[in-house]
Protein backbone atom coordinates (compact mmCIF):
# COMPACT_ATOMS: atom_id res chain seq x y z
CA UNK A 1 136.09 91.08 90.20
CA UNK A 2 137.48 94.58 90.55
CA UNK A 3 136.40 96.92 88.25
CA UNK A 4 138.07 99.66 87.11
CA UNK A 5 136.99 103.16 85.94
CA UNK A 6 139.82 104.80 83.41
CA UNK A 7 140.16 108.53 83.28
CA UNK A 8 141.61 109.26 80.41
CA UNK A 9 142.27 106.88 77.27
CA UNK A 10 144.81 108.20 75.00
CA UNK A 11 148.25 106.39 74.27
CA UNK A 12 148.87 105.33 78.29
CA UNK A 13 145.21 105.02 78.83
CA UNK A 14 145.00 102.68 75.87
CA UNK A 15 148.62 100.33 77.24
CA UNK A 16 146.54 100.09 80.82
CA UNK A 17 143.41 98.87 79.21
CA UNK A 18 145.41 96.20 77.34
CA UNK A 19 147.10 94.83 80.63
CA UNK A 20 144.12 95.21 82.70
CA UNK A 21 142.98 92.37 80.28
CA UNK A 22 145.56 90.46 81.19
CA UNK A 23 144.82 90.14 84.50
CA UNK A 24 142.83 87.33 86.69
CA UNK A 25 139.72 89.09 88.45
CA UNK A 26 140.25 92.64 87.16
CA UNK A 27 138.19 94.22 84.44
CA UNK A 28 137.85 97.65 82.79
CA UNK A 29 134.20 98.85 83.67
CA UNK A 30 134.42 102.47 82.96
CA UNK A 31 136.12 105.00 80.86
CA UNK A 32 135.97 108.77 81.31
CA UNK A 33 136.98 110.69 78.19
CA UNK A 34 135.83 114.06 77.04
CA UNK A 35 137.15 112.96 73.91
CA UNK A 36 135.07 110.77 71.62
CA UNK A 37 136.83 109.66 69.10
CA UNK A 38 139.09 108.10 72.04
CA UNK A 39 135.91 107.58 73.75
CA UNK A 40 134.60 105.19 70.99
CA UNK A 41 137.61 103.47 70.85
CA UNK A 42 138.12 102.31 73.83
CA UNK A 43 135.21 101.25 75.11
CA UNK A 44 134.46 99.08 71.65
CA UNK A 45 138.17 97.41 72.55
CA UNK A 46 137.11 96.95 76.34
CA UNK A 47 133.35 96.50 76.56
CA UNK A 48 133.85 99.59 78.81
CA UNK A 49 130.89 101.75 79.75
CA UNK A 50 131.63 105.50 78.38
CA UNK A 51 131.29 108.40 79.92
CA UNK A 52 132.17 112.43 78.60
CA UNK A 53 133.27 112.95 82.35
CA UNK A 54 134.82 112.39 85.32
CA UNK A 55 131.63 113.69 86.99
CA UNK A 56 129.62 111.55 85.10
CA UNK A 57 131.86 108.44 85.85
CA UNK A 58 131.77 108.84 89.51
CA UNK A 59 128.00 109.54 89.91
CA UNK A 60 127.58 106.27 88.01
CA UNK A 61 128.97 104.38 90.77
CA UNK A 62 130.63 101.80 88.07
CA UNK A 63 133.90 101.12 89.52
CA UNK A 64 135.55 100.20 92.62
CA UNK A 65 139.20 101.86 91.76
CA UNK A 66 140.05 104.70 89.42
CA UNK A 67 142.81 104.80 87.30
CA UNK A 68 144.69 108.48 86.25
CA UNK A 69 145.94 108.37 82.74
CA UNK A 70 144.68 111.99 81.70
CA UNK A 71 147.25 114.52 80.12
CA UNK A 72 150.03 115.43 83.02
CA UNK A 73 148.02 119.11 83.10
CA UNK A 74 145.11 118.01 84.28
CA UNK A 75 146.09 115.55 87.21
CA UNK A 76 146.20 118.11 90.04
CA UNK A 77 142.47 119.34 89.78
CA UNK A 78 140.99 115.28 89.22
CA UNK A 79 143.06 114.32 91.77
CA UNK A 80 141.79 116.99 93.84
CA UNK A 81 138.03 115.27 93.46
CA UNK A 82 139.02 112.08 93.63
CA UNK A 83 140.84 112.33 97.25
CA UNK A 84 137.57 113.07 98.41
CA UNK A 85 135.83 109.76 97.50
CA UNK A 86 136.66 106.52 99.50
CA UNK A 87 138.06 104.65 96.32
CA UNK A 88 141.22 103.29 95.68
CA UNK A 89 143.78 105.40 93.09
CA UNK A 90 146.58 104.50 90.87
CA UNK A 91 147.27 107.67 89.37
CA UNK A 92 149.65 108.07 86.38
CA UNK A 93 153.25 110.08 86.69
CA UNK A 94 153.69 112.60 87.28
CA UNK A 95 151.96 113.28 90.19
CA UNK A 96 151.06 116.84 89.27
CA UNK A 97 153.58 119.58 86.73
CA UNK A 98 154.52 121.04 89.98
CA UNK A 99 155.69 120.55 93.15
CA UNK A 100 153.68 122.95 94.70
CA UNK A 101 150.10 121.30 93.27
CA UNK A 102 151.63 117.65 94.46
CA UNK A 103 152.38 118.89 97.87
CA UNK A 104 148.89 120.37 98.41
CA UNK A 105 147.30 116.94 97.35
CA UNK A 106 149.89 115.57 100.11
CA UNK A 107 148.21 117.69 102.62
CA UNK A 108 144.59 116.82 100.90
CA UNK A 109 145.18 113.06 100.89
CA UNK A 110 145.93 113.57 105.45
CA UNK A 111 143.90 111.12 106.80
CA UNK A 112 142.81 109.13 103.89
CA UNK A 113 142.34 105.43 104.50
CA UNK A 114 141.93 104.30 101.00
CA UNK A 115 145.18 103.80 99.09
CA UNK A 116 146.90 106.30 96.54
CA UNK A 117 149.27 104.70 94.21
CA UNK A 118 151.54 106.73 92.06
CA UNK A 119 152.03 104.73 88.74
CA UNK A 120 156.16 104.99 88.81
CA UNK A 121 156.19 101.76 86.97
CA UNK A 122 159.76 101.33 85.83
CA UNK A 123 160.04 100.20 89.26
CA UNK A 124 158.44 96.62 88.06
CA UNK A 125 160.97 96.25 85.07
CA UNK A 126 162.10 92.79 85.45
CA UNK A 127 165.57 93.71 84.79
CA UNK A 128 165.43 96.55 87.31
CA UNK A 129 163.47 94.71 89.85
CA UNK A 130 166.80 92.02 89.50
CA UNK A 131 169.34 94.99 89.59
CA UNK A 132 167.50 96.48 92.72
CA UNK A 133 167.33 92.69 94.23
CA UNK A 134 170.97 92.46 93.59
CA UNK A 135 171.86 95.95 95.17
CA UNK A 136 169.71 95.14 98.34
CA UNK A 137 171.17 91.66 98.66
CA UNK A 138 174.52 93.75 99.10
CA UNK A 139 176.18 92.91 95.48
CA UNK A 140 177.55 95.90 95.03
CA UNK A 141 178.06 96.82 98.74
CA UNK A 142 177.39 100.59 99.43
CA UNK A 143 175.69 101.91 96.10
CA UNK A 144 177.98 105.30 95.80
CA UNK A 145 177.08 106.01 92.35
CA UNK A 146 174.25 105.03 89.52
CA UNK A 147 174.07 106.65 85.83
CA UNK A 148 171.02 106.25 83.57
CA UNK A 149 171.17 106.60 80.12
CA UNK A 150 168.41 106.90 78.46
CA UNK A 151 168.53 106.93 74.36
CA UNK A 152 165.29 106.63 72.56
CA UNK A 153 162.56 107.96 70.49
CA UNK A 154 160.77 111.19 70.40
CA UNK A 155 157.38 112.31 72.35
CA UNK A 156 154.93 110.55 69.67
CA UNK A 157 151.98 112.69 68.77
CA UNK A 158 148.95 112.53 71.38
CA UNK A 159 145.57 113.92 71.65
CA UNK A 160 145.55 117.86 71.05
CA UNK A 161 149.66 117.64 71.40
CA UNK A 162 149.46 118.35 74.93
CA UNK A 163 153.21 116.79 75.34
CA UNK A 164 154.87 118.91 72.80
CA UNK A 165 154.61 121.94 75.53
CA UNK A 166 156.24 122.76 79.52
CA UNK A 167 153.23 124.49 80.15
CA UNK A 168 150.90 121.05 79.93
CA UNK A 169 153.33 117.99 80.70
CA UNK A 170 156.15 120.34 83.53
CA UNK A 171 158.90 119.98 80.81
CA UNK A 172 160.77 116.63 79.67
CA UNK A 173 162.76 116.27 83.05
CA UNK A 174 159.73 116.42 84.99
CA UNK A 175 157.24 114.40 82.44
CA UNK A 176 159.77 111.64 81.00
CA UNK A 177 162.81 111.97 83.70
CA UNK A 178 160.11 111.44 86.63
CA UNK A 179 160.48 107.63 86.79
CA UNK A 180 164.67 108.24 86.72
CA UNK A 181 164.42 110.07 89.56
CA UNK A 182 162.19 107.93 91.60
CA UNK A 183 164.48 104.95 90.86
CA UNK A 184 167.65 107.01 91.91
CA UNK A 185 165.74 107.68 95.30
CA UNK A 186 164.60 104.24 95.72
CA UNK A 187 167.85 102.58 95.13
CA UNK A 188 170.53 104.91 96.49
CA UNK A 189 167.96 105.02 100.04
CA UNK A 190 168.20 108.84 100.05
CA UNK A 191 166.82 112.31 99.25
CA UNK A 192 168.15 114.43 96.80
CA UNK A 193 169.91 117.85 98.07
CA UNK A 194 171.23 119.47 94.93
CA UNK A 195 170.63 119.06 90.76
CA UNK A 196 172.47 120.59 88.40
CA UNK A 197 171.68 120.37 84.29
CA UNK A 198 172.59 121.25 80.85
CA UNK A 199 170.33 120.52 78.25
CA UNK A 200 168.62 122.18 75.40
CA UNK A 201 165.69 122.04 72.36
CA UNK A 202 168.34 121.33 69.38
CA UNK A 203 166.39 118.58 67.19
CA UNK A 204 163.43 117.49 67.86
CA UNK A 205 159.53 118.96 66.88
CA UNK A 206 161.38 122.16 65.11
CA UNK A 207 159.53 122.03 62.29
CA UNK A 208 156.13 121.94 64.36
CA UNK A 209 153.93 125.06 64.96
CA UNK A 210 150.95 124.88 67.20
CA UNK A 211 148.76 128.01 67.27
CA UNK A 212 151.86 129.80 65.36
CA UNK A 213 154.12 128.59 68.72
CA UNK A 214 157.26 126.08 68.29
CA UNK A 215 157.01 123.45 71.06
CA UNK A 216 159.63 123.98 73.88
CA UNK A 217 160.02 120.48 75.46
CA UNK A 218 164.22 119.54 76.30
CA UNK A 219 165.21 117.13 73.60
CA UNK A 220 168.74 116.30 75.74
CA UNK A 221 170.37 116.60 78.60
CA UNK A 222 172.81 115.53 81.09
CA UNK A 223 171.76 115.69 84.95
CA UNK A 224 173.58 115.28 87.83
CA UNK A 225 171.81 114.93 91.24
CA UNK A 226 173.80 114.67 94.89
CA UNK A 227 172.13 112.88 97.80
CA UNK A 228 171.94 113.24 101.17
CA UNK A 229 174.40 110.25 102.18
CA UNK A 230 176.61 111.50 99.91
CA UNK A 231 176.00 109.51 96.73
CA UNK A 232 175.03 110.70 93.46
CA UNK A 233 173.10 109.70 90.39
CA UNK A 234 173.06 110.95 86.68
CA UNK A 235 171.10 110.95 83.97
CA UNK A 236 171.94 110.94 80.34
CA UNK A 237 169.22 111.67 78.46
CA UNK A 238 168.75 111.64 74.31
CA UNK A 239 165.08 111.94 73.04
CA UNK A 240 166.43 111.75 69.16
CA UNK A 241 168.12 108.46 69.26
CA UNK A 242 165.67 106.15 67.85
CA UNK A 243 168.85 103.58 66.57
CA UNK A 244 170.29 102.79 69.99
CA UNK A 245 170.20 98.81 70.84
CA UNK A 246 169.36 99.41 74.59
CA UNK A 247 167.05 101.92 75.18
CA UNK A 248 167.71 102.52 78.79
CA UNK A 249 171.19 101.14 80.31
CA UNK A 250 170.76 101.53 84.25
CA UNK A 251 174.15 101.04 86.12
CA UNK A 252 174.81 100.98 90.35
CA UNK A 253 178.30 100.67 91.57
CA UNK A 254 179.74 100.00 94.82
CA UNK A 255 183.08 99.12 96.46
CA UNK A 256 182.43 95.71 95.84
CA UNK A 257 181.09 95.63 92.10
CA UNK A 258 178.87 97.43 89.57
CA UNK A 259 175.40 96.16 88.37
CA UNK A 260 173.58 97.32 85.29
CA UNK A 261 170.54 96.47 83.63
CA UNK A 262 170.18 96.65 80.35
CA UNK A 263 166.54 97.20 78.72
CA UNK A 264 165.13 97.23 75.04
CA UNK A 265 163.12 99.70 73.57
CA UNK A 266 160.05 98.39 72.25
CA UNK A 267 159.25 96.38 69.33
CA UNK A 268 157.06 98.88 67.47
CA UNK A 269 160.69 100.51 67.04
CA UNK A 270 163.04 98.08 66.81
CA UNK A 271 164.62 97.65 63.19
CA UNK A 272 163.09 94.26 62.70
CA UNK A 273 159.67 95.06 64.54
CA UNK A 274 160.52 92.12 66.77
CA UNK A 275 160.87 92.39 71.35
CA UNK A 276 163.83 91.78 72.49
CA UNK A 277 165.14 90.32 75.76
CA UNK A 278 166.52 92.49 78.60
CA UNK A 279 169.45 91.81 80.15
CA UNK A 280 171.59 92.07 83.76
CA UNK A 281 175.44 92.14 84.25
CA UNK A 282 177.50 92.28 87.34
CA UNK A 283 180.99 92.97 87.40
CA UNK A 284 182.67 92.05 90.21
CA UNK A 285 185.56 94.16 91.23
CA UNK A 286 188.28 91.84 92.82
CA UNK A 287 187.35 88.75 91.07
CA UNK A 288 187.63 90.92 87.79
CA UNK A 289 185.02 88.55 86.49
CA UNK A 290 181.48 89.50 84.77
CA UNK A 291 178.36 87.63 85.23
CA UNK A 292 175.60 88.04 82.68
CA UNK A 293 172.26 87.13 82.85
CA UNK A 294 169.32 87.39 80.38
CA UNK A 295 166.39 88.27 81.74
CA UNK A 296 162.58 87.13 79.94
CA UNK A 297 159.59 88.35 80.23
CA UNK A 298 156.39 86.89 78.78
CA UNK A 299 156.06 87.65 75.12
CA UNK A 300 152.25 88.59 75.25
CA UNK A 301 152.98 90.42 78.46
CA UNK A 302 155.89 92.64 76.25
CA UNK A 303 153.42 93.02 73.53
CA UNK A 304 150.73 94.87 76.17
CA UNK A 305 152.77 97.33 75.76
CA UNK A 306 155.93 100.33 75.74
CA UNK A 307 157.22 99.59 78.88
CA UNK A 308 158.79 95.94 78.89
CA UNK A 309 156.12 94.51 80.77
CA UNK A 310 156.63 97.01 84.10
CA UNK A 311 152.66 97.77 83.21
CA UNK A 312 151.20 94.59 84.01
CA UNK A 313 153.31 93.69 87.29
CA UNK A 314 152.53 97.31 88.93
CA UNK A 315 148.82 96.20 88.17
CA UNK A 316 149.74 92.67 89.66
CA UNK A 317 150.74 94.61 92.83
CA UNK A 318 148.17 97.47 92.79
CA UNK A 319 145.34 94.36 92.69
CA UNK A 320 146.80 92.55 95.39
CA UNK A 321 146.69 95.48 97.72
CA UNK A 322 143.22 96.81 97.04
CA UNK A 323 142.18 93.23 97.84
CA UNK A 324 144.08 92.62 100.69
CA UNK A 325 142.81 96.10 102.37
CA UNK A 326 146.18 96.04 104.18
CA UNK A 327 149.84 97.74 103.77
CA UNK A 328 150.36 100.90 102.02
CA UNK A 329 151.38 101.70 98.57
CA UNK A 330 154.44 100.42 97.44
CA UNK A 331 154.71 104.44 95.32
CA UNK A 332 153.20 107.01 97.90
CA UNK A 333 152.31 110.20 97.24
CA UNK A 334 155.75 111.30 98.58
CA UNK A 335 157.29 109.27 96.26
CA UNK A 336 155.49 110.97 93.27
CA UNK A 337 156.38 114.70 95.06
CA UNK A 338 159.94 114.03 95.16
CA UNK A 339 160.25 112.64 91.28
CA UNK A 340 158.25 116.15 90.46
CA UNK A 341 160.49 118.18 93.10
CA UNK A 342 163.45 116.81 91.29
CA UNK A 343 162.50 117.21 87.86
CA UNK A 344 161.16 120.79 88.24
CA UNK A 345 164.80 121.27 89.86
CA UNK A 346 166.16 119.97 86.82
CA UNK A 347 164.48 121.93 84.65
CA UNK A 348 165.16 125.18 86.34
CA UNK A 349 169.03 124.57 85.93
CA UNK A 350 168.87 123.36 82.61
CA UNK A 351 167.55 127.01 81.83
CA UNK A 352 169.34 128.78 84.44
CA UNK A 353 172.72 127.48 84.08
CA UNK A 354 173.07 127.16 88.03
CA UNK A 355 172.91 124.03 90.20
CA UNK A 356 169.23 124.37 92.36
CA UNK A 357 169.72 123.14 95.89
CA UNK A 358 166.39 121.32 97.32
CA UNK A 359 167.69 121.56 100.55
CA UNK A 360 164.76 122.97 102.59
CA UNK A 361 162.19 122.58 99.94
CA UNK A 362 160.49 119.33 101.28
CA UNK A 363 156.78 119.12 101.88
């Protein structure tokens, strides 16, 4: 049995609790909230031992991994503590709100032997982990391009509205745009060198004061990020589009075809409250064919929670390696620098108006 201790149990804490139960050998032993309504809640829907703190948690010896699902603010200095015990850690994106605090845990985690995971986990969308198979299986045959559109809800109120500021979650392109930018990496097999965006604060949370202060998160934005081999990746991003049938349409083209994935948002805010199924198309250039597939996913594993089941098979492979002892994590702590690095980037043009080349900025 591998027990896990929880820091943090608001909205994500809450969706990793849920899938935790779904899985064989694994169960939530511990929760660390300084927050006790949360607190309460959690533990009566676990059978979780509570604890006010971190501290607390950890000199209770009652778990054998620890899970990161604090607000985005506070990862840098728990992270800090944890690096220094010998347990296993699947810490939530992002990493850290800046790319300076994730590249001094990179030099704090030197030498570590227990595992860091960084919880990217649109990675483990089924219908992304079939567009990535089909990309690596040479579909498309050099990826030179992939656009992400992303058209969806807004941030949903959370515990002391620590997302509604760029202070506490490292602004929208950083918080939300973190997984894009990790899957652009992943897929296109190269670093970014240069980001340029436009984007702005034009609809949502305008009408919301907090301590007499308007939140300042990006609502929208286009981004367009070049890579080292010479391909290049953008984002379209909408955070007041609540009506749009696919929530996230993920597209890679090569000279031989173009592959996109096509994902729901989920069911909580669908029109008829109901999941969906996602879906994969490739369209083959000199056939000038398309083949589409659907692609299912478990109903109850959909209804653990927002992310179309990506929650429960990270955990899948986050279990198998803490048991196994061997490999490294599939998400490194490099991975979760360069989603920060390229979000902070991001960010900096949207408000700048110039393109911010990373060149020379790695860890």
């Amino acid at each position: 049995m591998i027990r896990y201790g929880i820091i943090g149990s608001g909205m994500m804490g809450q969706e990793h609790i849920r899938n935790i139960a779904l899985l064989e050998g694994a169960e939530v032993a511990a929760i660390a909230d300084p927050n006790e309504q949360m607190r309460s809640v959690s533990v009566q829907s676990s059978g979780a031992v509570g604890y006010a703190s971190m501290d607390e948690m950890l000199a209770a010896d009652a778990c054998d991994v620890v899970l990161v699902a604090a607000p985005n603010d506070t990862h840098a200095g728990i992270m800090q503590k944890l690096l220094a015990t010998d347990k296993p850690i699947l810490v939530e994106k992002p990493l850290a709100t800046s790319s300076a605090d994730c590249r001094d845990l990179l030099n704090m985690a030197k030498g570590r032997v227990a595992p860091v995971w960084v919880a990217m986990e649109y990675r483990y969308m089924p219908p992304l982990q079939r567009l990535m198979q089909a990309v690596d299986q040479g579909a498309v045959g050099t990826p030179r391009m992939m656009s992400i559109r992303e058209h969806r809800f807004p941030f949903l109120p959370k515990v002391d509205d620590w997302n509604r500021f760029n202070a506490r979650t490292g602004g929208t392109l950083t918080e939300k745009c973190c997984h894009f930018w990790d899957l652009m990496r992943l897929v296109l097999k190269s670093d970014p060198v240069r980001v340029y965006a436009s984007g702005g604060v034009d609809v949502n949370h305008r009408d919301e004061r907090y301590m007499g202060q308007m939140p300042d998160i990006i609502d929208n934005a286009y981004v367009v990020v070049d890579f080292a081999n010479g391909s290049r990746g953008m984002l379209d991003l909408c955070m007041f589009a609540e009506g749009s049938f696919w929530q996230e349409t993920i597209a890679v083209t090569g000279e031989k075809a173009r592959v996109e994935a096509f994902v729901p948002g989920p069911a909580r805010f669908s029109p008829d409250g109901r999941e969906r199924e996602a879906e994969f198309v490739m369209s083959l250039r000199a056939l000038k064919e398309e083949v589409r597939e659907v692609v299912h996913v478990p109903e109850h594993i959909l209804a653990a929670g927002d992310h179309h089941g990506s929650t429960f098979f990270q955990h899948e492979k986050f279990i198998e390696l803490v048991r196994s002892g061997k490999g490294a994590p599939e998400v490194s702590l490099m991975d979760g620098y360069w989603s920060v690095l390229v979000g902070e980037a991001a960010e900096e043009s949207a408000r700048s108006g110039q393109a911010i080349d990373l060149r020379g900025r790695g860890p």
